[in-house]
N, C-alpha and C. Protein backbone atom coordinates (compact mmCIF):
# COMPACT_ATOMS: atom_id res chain seq x y z
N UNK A 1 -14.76 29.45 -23.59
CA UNK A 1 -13.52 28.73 -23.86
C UNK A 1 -12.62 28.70 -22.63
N UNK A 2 -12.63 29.96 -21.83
CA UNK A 2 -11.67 30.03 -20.75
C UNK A 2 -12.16 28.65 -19.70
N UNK A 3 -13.79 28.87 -19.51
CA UNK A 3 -13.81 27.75 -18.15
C UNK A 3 -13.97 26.57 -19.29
N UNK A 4 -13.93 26.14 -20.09
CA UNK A 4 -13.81 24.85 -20.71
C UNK A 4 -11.90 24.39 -20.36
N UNK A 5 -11.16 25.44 -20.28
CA UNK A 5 -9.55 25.45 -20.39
C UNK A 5 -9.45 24.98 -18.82
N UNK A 6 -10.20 25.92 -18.14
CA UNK A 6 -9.83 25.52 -16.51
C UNK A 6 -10.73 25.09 -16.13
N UNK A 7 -11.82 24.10 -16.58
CA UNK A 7 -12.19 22.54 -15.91
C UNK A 7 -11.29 21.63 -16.03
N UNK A 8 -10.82 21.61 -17.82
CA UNK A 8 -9.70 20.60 -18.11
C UNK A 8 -8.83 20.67 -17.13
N UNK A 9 -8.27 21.72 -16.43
CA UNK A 9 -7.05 21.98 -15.72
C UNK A 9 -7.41 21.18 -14.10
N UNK A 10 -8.60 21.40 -14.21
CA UNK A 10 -8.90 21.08 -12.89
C UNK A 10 -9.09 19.52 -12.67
N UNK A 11 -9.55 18.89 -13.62
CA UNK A 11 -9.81 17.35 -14.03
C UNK A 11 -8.39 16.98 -13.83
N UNK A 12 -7.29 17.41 -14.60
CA UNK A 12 -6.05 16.62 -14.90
C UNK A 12 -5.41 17.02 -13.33
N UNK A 13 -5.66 17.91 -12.71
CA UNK A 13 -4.97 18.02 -11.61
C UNK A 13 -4.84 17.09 -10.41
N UNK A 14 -6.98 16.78 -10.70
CA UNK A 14 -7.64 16.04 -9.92
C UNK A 14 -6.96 14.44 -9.83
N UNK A 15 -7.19 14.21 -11.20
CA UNK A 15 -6.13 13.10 -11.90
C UNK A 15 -5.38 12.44 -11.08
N UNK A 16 -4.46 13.35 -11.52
CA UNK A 16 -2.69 13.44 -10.96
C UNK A 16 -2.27 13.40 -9.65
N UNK A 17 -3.43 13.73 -9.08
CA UNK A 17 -3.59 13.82 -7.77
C UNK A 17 -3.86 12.08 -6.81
N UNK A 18 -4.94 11.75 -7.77
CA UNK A 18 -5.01 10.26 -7.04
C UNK A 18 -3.99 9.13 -7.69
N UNK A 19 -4.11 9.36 -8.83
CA UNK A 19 -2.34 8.23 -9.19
C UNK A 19 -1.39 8.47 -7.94
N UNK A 20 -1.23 9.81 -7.34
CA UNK A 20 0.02 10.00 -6.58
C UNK A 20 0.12 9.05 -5.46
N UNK A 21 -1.56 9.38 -4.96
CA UNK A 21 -1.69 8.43 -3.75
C UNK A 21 -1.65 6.66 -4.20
N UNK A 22 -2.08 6.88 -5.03
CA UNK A 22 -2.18 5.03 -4.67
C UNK A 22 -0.54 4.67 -5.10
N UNK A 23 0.56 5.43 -5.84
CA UNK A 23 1.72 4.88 -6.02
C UNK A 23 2.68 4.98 -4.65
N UNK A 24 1.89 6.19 -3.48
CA UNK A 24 2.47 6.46 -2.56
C UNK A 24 1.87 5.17 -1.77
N UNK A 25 0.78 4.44 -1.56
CA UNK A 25 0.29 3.56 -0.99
C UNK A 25 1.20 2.55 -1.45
N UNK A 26 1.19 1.93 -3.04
CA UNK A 26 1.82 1.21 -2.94
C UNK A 26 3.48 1.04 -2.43
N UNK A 27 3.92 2.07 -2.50
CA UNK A 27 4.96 2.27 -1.88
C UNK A 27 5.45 1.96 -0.97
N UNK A 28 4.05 2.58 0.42
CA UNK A 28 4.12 1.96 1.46
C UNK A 28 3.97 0.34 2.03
N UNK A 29 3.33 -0.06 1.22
CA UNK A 29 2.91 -1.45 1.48
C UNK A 29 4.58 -2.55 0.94
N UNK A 30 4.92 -2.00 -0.18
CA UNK A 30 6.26 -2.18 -1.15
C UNK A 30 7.40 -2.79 0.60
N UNK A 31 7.45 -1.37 1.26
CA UNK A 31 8.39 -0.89 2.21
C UNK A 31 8.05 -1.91 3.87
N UNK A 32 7.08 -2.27 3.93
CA UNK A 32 6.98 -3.39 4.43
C UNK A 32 7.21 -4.34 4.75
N UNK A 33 8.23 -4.88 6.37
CA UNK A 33 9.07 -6.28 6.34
C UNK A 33 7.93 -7.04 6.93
N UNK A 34 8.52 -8.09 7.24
CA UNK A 34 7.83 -9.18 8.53
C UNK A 34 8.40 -8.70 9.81
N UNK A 35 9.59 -7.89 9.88
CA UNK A 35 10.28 -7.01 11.14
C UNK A 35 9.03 -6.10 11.70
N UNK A 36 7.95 -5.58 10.91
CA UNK A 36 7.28 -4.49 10.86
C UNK A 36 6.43 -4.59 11.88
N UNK A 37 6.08 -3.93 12.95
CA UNK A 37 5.09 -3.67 13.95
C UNK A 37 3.86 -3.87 13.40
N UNK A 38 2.90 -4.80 14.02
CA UNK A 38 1.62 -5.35 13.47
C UNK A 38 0.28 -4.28 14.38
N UNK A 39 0.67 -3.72 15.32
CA UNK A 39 -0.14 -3.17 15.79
C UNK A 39 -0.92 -2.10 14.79
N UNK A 40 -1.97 -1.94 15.46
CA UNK A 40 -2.75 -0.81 14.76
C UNK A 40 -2.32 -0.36 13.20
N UNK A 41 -2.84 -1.48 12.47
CA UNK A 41 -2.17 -1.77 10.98
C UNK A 41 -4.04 -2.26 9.94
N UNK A 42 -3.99 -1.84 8.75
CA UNK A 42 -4.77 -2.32 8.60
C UNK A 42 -5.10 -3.28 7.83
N UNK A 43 -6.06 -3.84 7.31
CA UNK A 43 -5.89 -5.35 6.68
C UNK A 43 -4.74 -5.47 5.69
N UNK A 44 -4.89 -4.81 4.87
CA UNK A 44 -3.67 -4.33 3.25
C UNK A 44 -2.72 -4.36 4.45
N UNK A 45 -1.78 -4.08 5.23
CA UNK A 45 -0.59 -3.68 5.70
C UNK A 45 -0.34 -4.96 6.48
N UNK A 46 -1.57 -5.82 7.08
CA UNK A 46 -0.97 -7.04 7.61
C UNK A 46 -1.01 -7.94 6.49
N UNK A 47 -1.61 -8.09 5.36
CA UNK A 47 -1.21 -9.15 4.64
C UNK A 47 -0.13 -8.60 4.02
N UNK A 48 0.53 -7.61 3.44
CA UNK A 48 1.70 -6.89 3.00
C UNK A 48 2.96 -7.82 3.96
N UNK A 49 2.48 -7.52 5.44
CA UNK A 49 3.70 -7.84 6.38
C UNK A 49 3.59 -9.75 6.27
N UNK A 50 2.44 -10.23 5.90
CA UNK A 50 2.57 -11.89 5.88
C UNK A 50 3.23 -12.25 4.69
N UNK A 51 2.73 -11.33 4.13
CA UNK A 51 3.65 -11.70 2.51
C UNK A 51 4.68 -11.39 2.53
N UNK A 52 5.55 -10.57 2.87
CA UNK A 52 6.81 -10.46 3.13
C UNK A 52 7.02 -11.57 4.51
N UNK A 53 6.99 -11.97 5.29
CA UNK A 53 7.42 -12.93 6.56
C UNK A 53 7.45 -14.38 5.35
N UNK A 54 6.07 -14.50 4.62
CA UNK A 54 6.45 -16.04 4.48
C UNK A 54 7.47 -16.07 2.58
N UNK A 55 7.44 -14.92 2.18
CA UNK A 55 8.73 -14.93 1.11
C UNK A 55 10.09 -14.71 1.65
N UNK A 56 10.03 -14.66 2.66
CA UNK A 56 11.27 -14.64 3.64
C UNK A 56 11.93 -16.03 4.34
N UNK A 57 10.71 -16.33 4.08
CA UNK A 57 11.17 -18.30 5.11
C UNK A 57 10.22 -18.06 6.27
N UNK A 58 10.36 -17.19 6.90
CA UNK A 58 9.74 -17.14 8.50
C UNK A 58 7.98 -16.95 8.95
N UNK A 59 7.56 -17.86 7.78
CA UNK A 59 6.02 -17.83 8.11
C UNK A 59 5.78 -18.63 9.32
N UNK A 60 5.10 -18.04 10.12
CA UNK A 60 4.68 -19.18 11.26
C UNK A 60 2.88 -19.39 11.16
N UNK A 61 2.40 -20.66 11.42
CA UNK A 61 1.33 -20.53 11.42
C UNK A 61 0.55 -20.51 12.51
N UNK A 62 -0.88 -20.26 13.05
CA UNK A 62 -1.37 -19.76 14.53
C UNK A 62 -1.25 -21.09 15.28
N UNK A 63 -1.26 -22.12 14.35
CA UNK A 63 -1.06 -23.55 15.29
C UNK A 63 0.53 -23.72 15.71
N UNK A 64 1.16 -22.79 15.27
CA UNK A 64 2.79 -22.83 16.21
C UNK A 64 3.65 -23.49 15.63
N UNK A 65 3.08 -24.42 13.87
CA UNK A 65 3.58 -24.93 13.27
C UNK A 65 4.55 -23.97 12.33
N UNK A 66 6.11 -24.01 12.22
CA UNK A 66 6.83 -23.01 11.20
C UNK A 66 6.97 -23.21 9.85
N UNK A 67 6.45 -22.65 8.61
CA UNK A 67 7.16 -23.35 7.39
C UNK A 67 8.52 -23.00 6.86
C-alpha cells in the first residue's frame, strides 16, 4: 500500500511538473513583442514575434512591401 501511495505521489508530481512548463512557455511566447530581438530565437518565438508585429500594424513583408 505504501509504494502504491508513493508512485501516486510521484506520478502527480511528475504531472504538475510539465503543466508548469508549458504554461511557463506559453507565457513566454504570450510576453513577446515585434520590438523583440530575432536573433538566436526559435521557430515558436519567431512566429510568436510575427504575430505580434503584424497584430500590431507593422508587418513588413521580405519583398519590402508594408501592410
Amino acid at each position: 500500500m505504501k509504494h502504491l501511495t508513493l508512485w501516486t505521489m510521484v506520478c502527480v508530481a511528475l504531472l504538475s511538473g510539465c503543466n508548469n512548463s508549458e504554461a511557463k512557455k506559453a507565457q513566454h511566447l504570450a510576453s513577446l513583442t515585434c520590438e523583440s530581438s530575432r536573433e538566436h530565437r526559435t521557430t515558436e518565438e519567431l512566429q510568436a514575434i510575427g504575430d505580434a508585429c503584424f497584430r500590431g500594424g507593422s508587418y513588413t513583408k521580405s519583398s519590402g512591401k508594408k501592410w
